[in-house]
N, C-alpha and C. Protein backbone atom coordinates (compact mmCIF):
# COMPACT_ATOMS: atom_id res chain seq x y z
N UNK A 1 -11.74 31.40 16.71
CA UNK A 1 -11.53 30.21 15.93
C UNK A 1 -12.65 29.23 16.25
N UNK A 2 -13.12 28.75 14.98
CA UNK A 2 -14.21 27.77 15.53
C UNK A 2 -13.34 26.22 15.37
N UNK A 3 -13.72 25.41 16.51
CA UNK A 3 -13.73 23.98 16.49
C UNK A 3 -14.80 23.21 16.51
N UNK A 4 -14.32 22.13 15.64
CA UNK A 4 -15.20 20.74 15.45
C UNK A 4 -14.34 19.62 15.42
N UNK A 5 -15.09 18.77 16.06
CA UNK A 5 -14.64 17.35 16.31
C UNK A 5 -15.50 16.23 15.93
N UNK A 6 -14.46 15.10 15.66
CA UNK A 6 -15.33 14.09 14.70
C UNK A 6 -14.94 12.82 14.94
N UNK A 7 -14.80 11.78 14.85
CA UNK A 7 -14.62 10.67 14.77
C UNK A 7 -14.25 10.11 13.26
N UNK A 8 -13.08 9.65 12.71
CA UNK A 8 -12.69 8.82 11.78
C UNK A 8 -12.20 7.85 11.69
N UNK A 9 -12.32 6.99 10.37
CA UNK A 9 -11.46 5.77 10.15
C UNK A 9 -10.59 5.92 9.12
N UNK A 10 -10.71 7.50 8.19
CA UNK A 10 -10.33 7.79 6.77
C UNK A 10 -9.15 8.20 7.00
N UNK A 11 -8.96 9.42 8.29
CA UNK A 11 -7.64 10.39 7.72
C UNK A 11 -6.71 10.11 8.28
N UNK A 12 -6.52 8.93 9.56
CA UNK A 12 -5.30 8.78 9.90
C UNK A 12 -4.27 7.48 9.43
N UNK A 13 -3.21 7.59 9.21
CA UNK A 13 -2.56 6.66 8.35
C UNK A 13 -1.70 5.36 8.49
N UNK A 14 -3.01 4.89 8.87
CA UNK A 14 -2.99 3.51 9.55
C UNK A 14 -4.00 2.44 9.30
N UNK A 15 -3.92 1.08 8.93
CA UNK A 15 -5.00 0.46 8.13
C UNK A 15 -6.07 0.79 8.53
N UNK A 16 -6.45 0.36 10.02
CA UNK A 16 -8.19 0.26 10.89
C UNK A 16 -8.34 0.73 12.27
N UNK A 17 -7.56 1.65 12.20
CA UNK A 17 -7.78 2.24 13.55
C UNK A 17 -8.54 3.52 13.35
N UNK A 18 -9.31 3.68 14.43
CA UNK A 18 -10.07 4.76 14.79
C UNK A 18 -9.36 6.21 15.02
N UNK A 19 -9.82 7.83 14.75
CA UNK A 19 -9.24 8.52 15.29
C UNK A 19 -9.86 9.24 15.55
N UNK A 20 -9.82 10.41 16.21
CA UNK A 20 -10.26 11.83 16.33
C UNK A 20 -9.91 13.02 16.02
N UNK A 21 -10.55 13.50 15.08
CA UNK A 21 -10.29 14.40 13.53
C UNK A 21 -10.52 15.57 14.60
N UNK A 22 -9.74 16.75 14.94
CA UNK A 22 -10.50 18.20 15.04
C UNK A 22 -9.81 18.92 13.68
N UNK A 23 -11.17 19.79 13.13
CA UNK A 23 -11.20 20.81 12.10
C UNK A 23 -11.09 22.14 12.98
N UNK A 24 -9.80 22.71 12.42
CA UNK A 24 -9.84 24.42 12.93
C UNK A 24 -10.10 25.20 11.47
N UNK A 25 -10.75 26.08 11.82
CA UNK A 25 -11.04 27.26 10.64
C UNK A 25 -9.59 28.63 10.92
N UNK A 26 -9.73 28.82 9.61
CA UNK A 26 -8.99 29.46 9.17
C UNK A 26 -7.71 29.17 8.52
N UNK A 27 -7.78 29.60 7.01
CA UNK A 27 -7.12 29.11 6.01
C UNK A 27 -6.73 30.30 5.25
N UNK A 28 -5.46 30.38 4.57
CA UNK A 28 -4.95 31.37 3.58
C UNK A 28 -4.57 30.44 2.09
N UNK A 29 -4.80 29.40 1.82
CA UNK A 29 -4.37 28.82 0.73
C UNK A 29 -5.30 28.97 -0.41
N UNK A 30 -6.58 29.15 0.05
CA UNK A 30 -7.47 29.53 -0.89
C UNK A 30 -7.50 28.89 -2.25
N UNK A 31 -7.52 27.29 -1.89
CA UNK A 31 -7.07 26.20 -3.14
C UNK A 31 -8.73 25.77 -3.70
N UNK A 32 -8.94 26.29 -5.15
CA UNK A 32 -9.80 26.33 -5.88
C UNK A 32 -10.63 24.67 -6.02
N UNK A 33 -11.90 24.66 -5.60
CA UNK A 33 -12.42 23.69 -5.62
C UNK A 33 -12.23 22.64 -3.87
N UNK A 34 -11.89 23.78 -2.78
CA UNK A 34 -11.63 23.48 -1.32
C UNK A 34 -12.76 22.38 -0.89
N UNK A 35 -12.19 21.54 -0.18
CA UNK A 35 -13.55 20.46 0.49
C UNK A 35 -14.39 21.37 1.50
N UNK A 36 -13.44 22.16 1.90
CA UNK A 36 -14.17 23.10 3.34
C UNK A 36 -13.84 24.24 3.50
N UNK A 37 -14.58 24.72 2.17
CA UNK A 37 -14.47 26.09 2.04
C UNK A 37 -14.78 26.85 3.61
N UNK A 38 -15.62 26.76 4.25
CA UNK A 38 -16.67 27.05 5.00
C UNK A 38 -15.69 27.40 6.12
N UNK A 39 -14.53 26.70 6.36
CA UNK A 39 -13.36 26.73 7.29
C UNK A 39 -12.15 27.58 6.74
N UNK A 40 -12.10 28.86 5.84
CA UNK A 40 -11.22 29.24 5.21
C UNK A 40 -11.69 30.41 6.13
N UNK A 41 -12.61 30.99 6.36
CA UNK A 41 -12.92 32.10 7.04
C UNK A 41 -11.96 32.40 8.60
N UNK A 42 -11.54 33.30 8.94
CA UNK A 42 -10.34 33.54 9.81
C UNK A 42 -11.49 33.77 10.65
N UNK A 43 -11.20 33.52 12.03
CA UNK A 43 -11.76 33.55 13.09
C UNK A 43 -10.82 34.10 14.67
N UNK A 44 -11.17 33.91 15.59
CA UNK A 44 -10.14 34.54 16.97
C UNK A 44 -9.12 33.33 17.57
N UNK A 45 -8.19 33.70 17.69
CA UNK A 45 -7.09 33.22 18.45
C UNK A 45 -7.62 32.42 19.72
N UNK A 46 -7.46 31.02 19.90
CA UNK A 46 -8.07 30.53 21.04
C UNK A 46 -7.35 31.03 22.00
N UNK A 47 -7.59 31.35 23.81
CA UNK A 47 -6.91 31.54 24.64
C UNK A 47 -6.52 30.22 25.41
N UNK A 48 -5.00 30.63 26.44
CA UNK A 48 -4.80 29.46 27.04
C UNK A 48 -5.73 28.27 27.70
N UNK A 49 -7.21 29.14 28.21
CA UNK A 49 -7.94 27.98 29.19
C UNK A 49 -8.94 27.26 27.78
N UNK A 50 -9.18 28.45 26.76
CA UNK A 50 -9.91 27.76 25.67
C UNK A 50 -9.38 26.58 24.65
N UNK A 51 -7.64 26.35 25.00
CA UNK A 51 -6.78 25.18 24.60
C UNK A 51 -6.79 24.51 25.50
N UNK A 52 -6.78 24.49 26.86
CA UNK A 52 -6.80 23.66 27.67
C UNK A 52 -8.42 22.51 27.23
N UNK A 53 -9.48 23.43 26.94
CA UNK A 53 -10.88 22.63 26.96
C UNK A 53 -10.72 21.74 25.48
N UNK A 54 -9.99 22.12 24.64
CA UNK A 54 -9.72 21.44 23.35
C UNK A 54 -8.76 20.53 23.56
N UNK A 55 -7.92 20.55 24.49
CA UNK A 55 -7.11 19.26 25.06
C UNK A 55 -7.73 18.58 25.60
N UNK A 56 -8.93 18.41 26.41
CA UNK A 56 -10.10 18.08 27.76
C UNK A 56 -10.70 17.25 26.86
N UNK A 57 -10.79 17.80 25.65
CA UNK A 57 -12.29 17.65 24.71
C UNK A 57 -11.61 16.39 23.56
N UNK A 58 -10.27 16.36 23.39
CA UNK A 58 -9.51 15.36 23.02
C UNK A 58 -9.14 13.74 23.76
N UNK A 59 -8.79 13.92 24.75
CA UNK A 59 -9.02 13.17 25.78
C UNK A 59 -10.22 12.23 25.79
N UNK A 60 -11.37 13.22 26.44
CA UNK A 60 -12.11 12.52 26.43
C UNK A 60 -12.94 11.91 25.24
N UNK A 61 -12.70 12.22 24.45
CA UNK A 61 -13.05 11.48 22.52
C UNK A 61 -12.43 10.10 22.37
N UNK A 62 -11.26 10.46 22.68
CA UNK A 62 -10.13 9.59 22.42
C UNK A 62 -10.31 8.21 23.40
N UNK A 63 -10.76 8.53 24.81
CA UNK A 63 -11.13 7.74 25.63
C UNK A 63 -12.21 6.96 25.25
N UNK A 64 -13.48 7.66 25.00
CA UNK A 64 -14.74 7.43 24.37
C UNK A 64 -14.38 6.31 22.83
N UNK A 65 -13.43 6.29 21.98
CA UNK A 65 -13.69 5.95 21.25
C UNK A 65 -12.27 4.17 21.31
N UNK A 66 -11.53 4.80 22.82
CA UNK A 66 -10.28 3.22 22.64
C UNK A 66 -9.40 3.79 21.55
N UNK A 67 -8.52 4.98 21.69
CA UNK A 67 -7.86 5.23 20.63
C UNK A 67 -6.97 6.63 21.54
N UNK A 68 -5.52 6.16 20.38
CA UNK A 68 -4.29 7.09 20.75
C UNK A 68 -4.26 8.01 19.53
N UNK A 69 -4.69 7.72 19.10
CA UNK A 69 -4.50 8.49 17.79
C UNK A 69 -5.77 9.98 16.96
N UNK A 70 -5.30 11.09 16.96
CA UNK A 70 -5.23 12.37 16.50
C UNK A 70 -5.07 12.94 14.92
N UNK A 71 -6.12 13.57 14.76
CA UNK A 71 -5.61 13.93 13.55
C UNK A 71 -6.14 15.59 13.50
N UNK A 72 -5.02 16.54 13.07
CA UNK A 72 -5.51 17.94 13.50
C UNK A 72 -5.11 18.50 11.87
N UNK A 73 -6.85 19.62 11.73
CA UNK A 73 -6.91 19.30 10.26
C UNK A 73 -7.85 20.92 9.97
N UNK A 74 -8.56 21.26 9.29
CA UNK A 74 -9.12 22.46 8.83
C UNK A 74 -9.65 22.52 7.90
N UNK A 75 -9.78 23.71 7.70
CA UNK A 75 -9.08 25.25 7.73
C UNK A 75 -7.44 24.64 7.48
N UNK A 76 -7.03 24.95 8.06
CA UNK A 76 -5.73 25.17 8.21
C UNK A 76 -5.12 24.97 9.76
N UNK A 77 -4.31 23.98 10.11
CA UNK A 77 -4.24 23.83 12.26
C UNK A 77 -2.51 24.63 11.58
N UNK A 78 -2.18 24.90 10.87
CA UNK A 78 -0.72 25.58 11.18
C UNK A 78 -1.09 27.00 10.33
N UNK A 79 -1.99 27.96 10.11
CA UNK A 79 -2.44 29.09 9.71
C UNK A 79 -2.28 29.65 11.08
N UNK A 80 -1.53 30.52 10.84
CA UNK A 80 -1.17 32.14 12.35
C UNK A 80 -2.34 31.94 13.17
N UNK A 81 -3.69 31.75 12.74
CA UNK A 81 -4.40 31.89 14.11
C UNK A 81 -4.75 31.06 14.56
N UNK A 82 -4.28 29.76 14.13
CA UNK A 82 -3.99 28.16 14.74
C UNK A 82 -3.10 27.87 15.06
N UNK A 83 -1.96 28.35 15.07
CA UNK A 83 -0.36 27.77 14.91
C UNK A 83 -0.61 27.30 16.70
N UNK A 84 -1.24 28.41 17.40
CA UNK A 84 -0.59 28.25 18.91
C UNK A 84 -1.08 27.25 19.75
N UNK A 85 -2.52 27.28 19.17
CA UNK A 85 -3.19 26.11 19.31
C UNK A 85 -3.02 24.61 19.22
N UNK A 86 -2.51 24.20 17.70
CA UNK A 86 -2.06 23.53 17.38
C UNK A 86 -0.39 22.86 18.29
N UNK A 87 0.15 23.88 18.29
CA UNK A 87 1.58 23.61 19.50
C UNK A 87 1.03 23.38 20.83
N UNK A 88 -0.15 24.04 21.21
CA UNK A 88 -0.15 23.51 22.54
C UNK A 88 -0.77 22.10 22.84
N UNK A 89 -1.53 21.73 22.03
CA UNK A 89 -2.40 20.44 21.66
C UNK A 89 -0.86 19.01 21.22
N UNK A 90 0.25 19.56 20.74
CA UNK A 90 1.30 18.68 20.48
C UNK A 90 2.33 18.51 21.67
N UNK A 91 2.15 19.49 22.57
CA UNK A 91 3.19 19.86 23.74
C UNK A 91 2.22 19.24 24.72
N UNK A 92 0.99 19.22 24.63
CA UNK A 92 -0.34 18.65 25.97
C UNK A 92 -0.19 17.08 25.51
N UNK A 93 -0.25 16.54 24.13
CA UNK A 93 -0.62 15.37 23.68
C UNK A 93 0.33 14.76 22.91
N UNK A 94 1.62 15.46 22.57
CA UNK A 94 2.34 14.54 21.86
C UNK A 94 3.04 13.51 22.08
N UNK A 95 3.31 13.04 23.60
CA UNK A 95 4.31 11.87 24.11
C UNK A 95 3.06 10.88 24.10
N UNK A 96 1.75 11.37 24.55
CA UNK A 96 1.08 9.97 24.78
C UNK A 96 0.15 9.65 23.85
N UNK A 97 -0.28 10.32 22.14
CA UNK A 97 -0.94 9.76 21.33
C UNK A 97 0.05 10.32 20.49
N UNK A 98 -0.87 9.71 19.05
CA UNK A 98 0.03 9.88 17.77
C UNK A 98 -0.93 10.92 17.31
N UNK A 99 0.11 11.68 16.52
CA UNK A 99 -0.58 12.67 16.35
C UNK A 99 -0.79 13.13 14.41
N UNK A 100 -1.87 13.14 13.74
CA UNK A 100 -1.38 13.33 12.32
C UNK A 100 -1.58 14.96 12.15
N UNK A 101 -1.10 16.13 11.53
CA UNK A 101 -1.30 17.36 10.88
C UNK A 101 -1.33 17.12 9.72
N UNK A 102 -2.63 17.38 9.32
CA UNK A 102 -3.35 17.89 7.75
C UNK A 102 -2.49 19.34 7.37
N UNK A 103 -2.12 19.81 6.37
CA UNK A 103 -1.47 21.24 6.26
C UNK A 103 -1.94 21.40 5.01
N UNK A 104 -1.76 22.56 4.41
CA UNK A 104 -1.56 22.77 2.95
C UNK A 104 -0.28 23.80 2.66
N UNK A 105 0.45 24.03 3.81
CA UNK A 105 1.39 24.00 3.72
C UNK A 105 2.48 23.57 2.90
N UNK A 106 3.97 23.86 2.30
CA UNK A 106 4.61 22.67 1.72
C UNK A 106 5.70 22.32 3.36
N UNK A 107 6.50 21.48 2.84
CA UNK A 107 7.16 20.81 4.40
C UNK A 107 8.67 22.00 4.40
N UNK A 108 9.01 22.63 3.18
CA UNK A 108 10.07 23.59 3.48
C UNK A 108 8.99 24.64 4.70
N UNK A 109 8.15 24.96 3.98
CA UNK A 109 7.46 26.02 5.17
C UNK A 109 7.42 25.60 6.77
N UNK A 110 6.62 23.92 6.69
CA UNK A 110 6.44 23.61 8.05
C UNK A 110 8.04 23.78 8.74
N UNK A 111 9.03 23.17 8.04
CA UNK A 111 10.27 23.13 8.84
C UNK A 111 10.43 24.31 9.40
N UNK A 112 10.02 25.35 8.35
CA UNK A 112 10.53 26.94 9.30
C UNK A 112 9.53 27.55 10.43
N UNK A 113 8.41 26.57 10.70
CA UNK A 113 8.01 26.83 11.53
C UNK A 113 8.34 26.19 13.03
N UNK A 114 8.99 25.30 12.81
CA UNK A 114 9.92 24.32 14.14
C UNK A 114 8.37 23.83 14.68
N UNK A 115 7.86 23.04 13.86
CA UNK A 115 6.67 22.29 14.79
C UNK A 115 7.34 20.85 15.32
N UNK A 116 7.12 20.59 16.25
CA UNK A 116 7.43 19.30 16.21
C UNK A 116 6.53 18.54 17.47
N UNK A 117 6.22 17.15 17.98
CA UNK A 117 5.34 16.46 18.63
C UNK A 117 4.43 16.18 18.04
N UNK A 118 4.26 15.86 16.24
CA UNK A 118 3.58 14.75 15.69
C UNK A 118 3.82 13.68 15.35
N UNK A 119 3.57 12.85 14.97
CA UNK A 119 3.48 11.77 14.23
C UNK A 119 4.10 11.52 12.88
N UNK A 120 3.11 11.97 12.48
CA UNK A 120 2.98 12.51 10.61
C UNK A 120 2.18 13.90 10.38
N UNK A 121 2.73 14.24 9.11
CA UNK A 121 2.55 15.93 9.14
C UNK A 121 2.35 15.60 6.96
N UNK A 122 1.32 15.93 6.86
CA UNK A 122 0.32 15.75 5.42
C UNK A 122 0.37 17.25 5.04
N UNK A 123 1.65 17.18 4.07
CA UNK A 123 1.95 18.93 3.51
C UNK A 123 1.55 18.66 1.99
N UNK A 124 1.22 19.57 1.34
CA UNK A 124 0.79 20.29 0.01
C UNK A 124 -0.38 20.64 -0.14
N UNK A 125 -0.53 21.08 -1.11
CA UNK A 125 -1.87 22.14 -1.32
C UNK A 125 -2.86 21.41 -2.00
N UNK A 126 -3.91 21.69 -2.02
CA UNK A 126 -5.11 20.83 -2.73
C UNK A 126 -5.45 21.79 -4.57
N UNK A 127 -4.92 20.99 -5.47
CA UNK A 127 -5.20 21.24 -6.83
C UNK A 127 -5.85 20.50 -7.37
N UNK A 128 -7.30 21.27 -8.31
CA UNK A 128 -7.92 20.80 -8.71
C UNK A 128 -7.51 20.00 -9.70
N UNK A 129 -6.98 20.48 -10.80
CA UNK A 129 -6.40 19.89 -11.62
C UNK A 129 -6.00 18.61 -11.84
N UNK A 130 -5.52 18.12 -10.47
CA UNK A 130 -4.95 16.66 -9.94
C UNK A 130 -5.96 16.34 -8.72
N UNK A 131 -7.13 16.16 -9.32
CA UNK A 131 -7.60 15.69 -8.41
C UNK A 131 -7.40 13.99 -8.75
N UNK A 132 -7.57 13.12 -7.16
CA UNK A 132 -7.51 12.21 -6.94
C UNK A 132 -8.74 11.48 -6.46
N UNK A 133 -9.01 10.27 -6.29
CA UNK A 133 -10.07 9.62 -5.49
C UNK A 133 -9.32 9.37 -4.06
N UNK A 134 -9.82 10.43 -3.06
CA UNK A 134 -9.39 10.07 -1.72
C UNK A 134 -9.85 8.82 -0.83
N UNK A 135 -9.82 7.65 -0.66
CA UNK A 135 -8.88 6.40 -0.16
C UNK A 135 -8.40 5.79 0.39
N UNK A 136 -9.32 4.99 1.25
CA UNK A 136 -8.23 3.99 2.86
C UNK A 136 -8.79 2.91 2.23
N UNK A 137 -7.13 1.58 2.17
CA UNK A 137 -8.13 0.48 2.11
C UNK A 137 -7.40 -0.12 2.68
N UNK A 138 -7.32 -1.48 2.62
CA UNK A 138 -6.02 -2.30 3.78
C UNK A 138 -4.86 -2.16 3.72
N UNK A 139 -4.15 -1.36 2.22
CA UNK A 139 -3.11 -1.62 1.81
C UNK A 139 -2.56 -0.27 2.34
N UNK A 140 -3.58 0.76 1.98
CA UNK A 140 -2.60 2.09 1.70
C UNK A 140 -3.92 3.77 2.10
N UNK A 141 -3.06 4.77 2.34
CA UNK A 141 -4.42 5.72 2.80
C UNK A 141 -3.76 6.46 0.83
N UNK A 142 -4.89 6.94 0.36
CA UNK A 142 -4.87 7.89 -0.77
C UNK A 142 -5.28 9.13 -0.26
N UNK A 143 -4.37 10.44 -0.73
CA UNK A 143 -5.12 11.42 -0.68
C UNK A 143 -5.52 12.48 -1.93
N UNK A 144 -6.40 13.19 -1.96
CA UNK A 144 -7.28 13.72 -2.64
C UNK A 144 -6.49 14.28 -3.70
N UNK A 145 -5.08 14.67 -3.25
CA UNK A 145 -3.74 15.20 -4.90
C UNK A 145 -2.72 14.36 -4.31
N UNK A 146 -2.35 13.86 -5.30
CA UNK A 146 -0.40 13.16 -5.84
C UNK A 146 0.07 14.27 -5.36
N UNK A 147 -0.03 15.24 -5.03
CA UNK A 147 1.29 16.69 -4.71
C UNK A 147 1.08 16.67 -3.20
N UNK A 148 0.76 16.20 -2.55
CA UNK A 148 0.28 16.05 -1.42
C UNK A 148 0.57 14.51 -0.69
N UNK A 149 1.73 14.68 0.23
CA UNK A 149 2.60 13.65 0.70
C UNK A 149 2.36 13.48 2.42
N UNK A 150 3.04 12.46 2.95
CA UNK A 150 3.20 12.41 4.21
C UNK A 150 4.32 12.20 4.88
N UNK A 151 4.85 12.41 5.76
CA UNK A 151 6.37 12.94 6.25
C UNK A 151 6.16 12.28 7.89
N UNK A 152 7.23 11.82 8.05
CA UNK A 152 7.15 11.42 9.46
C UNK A 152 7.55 12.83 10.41
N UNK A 153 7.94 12.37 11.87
CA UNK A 153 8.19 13.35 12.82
C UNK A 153 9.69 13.86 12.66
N UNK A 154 10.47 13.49 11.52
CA UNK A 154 11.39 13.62 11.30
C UNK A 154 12.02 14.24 9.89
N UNK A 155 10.37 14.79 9.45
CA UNK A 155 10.35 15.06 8.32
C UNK A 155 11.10 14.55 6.77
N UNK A 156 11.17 13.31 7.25
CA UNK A 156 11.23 11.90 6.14
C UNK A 156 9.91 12.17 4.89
N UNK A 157 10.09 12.12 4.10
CA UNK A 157 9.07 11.99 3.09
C UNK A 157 8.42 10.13 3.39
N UNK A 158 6.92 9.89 3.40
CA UNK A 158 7.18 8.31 3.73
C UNK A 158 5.81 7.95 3.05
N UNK A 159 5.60 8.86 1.93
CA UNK A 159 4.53 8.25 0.66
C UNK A 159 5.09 8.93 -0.82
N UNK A 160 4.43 8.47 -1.79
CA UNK A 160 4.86 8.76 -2.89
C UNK A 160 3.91 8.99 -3.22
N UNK A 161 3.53 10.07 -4.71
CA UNK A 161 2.59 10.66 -5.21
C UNK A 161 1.36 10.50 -4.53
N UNK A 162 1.46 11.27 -3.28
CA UNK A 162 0.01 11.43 -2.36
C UNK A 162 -0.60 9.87 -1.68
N UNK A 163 0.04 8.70 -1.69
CA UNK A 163 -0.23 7.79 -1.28
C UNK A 163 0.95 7.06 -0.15
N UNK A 164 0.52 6.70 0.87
CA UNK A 164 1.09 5.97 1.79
C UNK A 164 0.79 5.00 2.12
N UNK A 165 1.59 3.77 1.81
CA UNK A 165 1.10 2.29 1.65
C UNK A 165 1.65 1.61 3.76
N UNK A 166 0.36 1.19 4.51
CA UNK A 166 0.94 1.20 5.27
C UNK A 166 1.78 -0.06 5.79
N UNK A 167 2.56 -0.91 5.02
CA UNK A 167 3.83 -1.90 4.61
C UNK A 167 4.67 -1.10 3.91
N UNK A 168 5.10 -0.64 4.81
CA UNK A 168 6.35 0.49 4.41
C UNK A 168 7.33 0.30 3.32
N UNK A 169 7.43 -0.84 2.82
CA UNK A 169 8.23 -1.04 1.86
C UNK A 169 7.45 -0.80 0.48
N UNK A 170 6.53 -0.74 0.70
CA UNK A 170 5.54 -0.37 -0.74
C UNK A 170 6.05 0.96 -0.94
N UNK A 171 6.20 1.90 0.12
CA UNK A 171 6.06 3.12 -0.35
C UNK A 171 7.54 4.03 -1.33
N UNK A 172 8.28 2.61 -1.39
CA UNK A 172 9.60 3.27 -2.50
C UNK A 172 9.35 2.88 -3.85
N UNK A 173 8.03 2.28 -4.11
CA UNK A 173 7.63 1.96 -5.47
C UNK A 173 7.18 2.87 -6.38
């Protein structure tokens, strides 16, 4: 599995805070017109000490940048040869940052996978068809399709047509 790490202000869903984006490769959704194609390619199963250095490597980002906040994204971080990865990075980091999952997943699937120790968890698939202008501004994060929502750790639905306004009361409009 290849990793990359990044620094954002876009994908986590919160007006102006900073986060730290890791991209895992490997994806089965194969959604036409992909931002990162390049990360659809299946790659190897990280091992326990090679999750430990991706926990190490979180940390110290996170330190580096004055920030609790995570966002684990792809490829795909809940695709079979991320799933374990992804759990151990929520079981290493989930009590003491927030954590967001990118999926293309839908949230019936994630439920049957019993993930839990995020934050928010960003399920549906990317269609061209509906494409969107993806979107942070003071009010609200947009993402790239309306079919594509955000769900708390409790798997609450807590945006409407792909947008999450972060004055929570916007988001029953």
């Amino acid at each position: 599995m290849v990793i990359s790490f990044e620094d954002t202000f876009l994908d986590f869903p919160s007006a102006d805070d900073i986060a730290v984006i890791v991209f895992m490769s490997g994806c089965e959704h194969h959604c036409l017109g992909c931002q990162n194609p390049e990360a659809q390619k299946l790659h190897e199963i990280l091992s326990v000490s090679q999750n430990k250095k991706v926990v190490e490597e979180l940390i110290t980002r996170c330190k580096r940048n004055e920030t609790k906040k995570i966002v684990l994204s792809g490829g795909d971080c809940l695709h079979p040869c991320n799933i374990d990865t992804t759990r151990f990075i929520l079981k290493e980091l989930g009590k003491e940052y927030q954590i967001c999952i990118y999926t293309g997943y839908s949230i019936e699937e994630v439920k049957e996978m019993n993930i839990s120790g995020f934050t928010y968890i960003k399920c549906g698939t990317f269609n061209i068809n509906n494409k969107q202008e993806s979107e942070k501004t003071d009010e609200y994060i947009q993402f790239i399709n309306p079919t594509q929502n955000l769900f708390d750790s409790n798997y609450n639905q807590i945006s409407k047509n792909g947008r999450f306004y972060f004055n929570m009361e916007n988001n029953n409009d």
